[in-house]
N, C-alpha and C. Protein backbone atom coordinates (compact mmCIF):
# COMPACT_ATOMS: atom_id res chain seq x y z
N UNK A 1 0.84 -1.18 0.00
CA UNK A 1 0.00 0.00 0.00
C UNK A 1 0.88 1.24 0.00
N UNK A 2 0.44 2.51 -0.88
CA UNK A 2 1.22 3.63 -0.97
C UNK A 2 1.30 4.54 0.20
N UNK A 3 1.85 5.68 0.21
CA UNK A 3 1.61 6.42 1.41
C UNK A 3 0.22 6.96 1.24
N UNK A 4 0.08 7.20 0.32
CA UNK A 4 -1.66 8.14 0.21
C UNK A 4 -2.61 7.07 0.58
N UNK A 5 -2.69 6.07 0.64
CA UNK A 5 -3.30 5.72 1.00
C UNK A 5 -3.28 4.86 2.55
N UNK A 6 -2.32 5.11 3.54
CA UNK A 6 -1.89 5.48 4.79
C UNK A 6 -2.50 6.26 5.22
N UNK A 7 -1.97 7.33 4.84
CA UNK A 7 -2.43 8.80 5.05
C UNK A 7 -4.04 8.84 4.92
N UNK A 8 -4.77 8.40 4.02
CA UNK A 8 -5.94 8.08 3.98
C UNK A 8 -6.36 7.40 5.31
N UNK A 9 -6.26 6.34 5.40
CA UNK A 9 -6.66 5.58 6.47
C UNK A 9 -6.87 6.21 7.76
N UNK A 10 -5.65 6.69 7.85
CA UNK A 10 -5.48 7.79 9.08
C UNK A 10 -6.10 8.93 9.04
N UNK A 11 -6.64 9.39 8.33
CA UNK A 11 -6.98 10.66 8.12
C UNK A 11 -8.70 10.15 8.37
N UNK A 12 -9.38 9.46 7.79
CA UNK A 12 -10.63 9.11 7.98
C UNK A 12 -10.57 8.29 9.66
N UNK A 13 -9.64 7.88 10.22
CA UNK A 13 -9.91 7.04 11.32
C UNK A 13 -10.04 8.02 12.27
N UNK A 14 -9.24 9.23 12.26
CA UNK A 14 -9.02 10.15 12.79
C UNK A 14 -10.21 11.20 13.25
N UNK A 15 -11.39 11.28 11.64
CA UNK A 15 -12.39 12.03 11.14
C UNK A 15 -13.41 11.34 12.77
N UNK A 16 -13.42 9.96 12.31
CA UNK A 16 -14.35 9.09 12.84
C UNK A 16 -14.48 9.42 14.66
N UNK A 17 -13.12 9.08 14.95
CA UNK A 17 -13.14 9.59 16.21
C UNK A 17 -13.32 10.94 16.96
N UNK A 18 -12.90 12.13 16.03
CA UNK A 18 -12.76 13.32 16.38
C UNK A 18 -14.54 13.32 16.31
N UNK A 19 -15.29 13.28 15.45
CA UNK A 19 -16.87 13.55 15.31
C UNK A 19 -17.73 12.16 15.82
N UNK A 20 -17.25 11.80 16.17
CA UNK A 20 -18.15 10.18 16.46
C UNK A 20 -19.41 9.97 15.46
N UNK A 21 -18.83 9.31 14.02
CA UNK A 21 -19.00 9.72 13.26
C UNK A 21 -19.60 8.31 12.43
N UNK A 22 -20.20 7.62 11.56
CA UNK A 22 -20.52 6.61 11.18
C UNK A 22 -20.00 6.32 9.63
N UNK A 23 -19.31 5.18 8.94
CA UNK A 23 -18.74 4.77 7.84
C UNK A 23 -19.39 5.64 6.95
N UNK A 24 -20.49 5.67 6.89
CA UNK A 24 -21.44 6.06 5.78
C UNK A 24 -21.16 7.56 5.45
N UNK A 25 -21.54 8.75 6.71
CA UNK A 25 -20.80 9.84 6.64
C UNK A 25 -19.39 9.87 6.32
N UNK A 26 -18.51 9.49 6.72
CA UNK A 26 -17.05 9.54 6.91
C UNK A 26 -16.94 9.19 5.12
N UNK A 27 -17.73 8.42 4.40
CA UNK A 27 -17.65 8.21 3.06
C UNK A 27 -17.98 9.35 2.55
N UNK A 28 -18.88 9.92 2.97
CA UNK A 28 -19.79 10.99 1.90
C UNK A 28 -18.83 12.00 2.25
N UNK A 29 -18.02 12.48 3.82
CA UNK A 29 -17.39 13.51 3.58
C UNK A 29 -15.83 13.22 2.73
N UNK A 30 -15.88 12.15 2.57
CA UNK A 30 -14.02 11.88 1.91
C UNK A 30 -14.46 11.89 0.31
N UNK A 31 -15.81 11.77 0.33
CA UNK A 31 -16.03 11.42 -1.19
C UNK A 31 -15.59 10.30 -2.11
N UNK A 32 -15.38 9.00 -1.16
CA UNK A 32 -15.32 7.73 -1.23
C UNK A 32 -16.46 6.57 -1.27
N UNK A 33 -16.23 5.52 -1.21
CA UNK A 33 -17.52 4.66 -1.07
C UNK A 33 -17.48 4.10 0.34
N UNK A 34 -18.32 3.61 1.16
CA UNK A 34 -18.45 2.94 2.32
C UNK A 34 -18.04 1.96 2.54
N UNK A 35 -17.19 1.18 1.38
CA UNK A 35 -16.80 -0.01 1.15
C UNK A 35 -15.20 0.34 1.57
N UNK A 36 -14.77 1.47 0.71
CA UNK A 36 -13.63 1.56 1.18
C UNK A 36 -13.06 2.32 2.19
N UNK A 37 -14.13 3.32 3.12
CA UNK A 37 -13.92 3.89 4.40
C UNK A 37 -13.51 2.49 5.26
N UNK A 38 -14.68 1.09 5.23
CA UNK A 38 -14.95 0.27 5.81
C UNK A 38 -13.23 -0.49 6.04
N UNK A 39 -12.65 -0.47 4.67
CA UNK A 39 -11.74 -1.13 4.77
C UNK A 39 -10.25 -0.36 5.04
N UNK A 40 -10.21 0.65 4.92
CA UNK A 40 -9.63 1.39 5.48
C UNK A 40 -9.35 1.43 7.12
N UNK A 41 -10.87 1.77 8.01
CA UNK A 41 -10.28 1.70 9.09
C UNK A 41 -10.62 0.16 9.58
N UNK A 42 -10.71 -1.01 9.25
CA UNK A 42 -11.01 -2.34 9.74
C UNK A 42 -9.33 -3.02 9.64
N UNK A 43 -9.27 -2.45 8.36
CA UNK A 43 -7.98 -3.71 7.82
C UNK A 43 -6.54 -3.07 8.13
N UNK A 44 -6.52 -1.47 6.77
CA UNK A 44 -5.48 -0.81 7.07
C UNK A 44 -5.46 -0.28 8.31
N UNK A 45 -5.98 -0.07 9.00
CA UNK A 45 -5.32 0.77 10.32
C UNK A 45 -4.98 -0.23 11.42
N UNK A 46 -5.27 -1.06 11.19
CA UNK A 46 -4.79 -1.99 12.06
C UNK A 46 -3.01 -2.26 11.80
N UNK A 47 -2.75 -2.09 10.49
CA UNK A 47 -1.44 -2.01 10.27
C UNK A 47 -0.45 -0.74 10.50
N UNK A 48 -0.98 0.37 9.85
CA UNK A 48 -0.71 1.56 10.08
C UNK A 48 -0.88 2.07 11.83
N UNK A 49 -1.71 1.81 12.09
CA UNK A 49 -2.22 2.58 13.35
C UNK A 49 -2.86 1.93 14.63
N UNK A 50 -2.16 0.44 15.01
CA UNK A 50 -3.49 -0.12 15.30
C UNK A 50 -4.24 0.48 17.28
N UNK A 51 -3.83 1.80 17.41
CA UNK A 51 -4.22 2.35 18.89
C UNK A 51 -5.31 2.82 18.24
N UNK A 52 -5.34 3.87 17.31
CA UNK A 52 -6.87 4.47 16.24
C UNK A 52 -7.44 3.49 16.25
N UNK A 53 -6.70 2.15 15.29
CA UNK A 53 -8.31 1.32 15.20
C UNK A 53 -8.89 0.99 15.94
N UNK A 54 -8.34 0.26 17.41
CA UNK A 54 -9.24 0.45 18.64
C UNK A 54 -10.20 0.97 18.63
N UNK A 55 -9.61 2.78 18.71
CA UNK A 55 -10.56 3.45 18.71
C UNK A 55 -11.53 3.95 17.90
N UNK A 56 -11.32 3.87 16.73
CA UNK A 56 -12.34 3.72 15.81
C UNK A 56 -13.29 2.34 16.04
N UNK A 57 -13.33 1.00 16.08
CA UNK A 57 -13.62 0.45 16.53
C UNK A 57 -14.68 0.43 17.50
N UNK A 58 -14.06 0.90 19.01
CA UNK A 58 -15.07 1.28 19.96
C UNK A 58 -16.51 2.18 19.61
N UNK A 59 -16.15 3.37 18.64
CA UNK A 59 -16.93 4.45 18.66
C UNK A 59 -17.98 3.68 17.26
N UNK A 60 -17.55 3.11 16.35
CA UNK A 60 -18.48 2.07 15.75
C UNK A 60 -19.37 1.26 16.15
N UNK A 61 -19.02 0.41 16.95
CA UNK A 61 -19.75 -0.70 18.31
C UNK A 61 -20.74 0.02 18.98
N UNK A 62 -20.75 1.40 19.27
CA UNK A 62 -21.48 2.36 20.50
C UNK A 62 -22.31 2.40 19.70
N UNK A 63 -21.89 3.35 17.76
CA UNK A 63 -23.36 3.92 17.29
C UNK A 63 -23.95 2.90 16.87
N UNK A 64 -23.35 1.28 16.50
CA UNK A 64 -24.45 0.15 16.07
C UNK A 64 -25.01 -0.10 17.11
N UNK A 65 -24.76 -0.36 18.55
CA UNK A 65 -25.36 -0.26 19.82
C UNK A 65 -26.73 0.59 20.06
N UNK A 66 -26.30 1.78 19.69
CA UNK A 66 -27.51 2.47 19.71
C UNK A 66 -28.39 2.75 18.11
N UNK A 67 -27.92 2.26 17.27
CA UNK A 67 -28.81 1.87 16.30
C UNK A 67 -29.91 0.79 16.16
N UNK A 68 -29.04 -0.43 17.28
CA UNK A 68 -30.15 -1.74 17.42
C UNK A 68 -30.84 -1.80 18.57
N UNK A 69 -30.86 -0.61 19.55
CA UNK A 69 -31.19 -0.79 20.64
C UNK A 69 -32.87 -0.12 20.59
């Protein structure tokens, strides 16, 4: 994987946590698809970053939490 797309990863994992924020948005504001926000912070940041993905992670779990609740 290139740096831009590092930098990507991080940059949306970052988005996610700073706004507690859901794939779907975090797509529409990068102007990406949800497919690849998804894989971005699931797969790559676990390599790049893996303390973010945690936390991206956590803040995912909360809003499906309160989506199914």
């Amino acid at each position: 994987m290139d740096d831009l797309t590092q930098l990507r990863a991080v940059e949306i994992g970052e988005y996610i946590v700073e706004n507690r924020t859901t794939v779907r948005v975090a797509a529409k504001v990068f102007g990406i698809s949800k497919s690849t926000v998804h894989k971005d912070v699931t797969e790559r940041l676990k390599i790049y970053s893996p303390d973010l993905c945690r936390r991206v992670k956590k803040i995912l779990e909360k809003i499906e939490a309160k989506l199914n609740a």
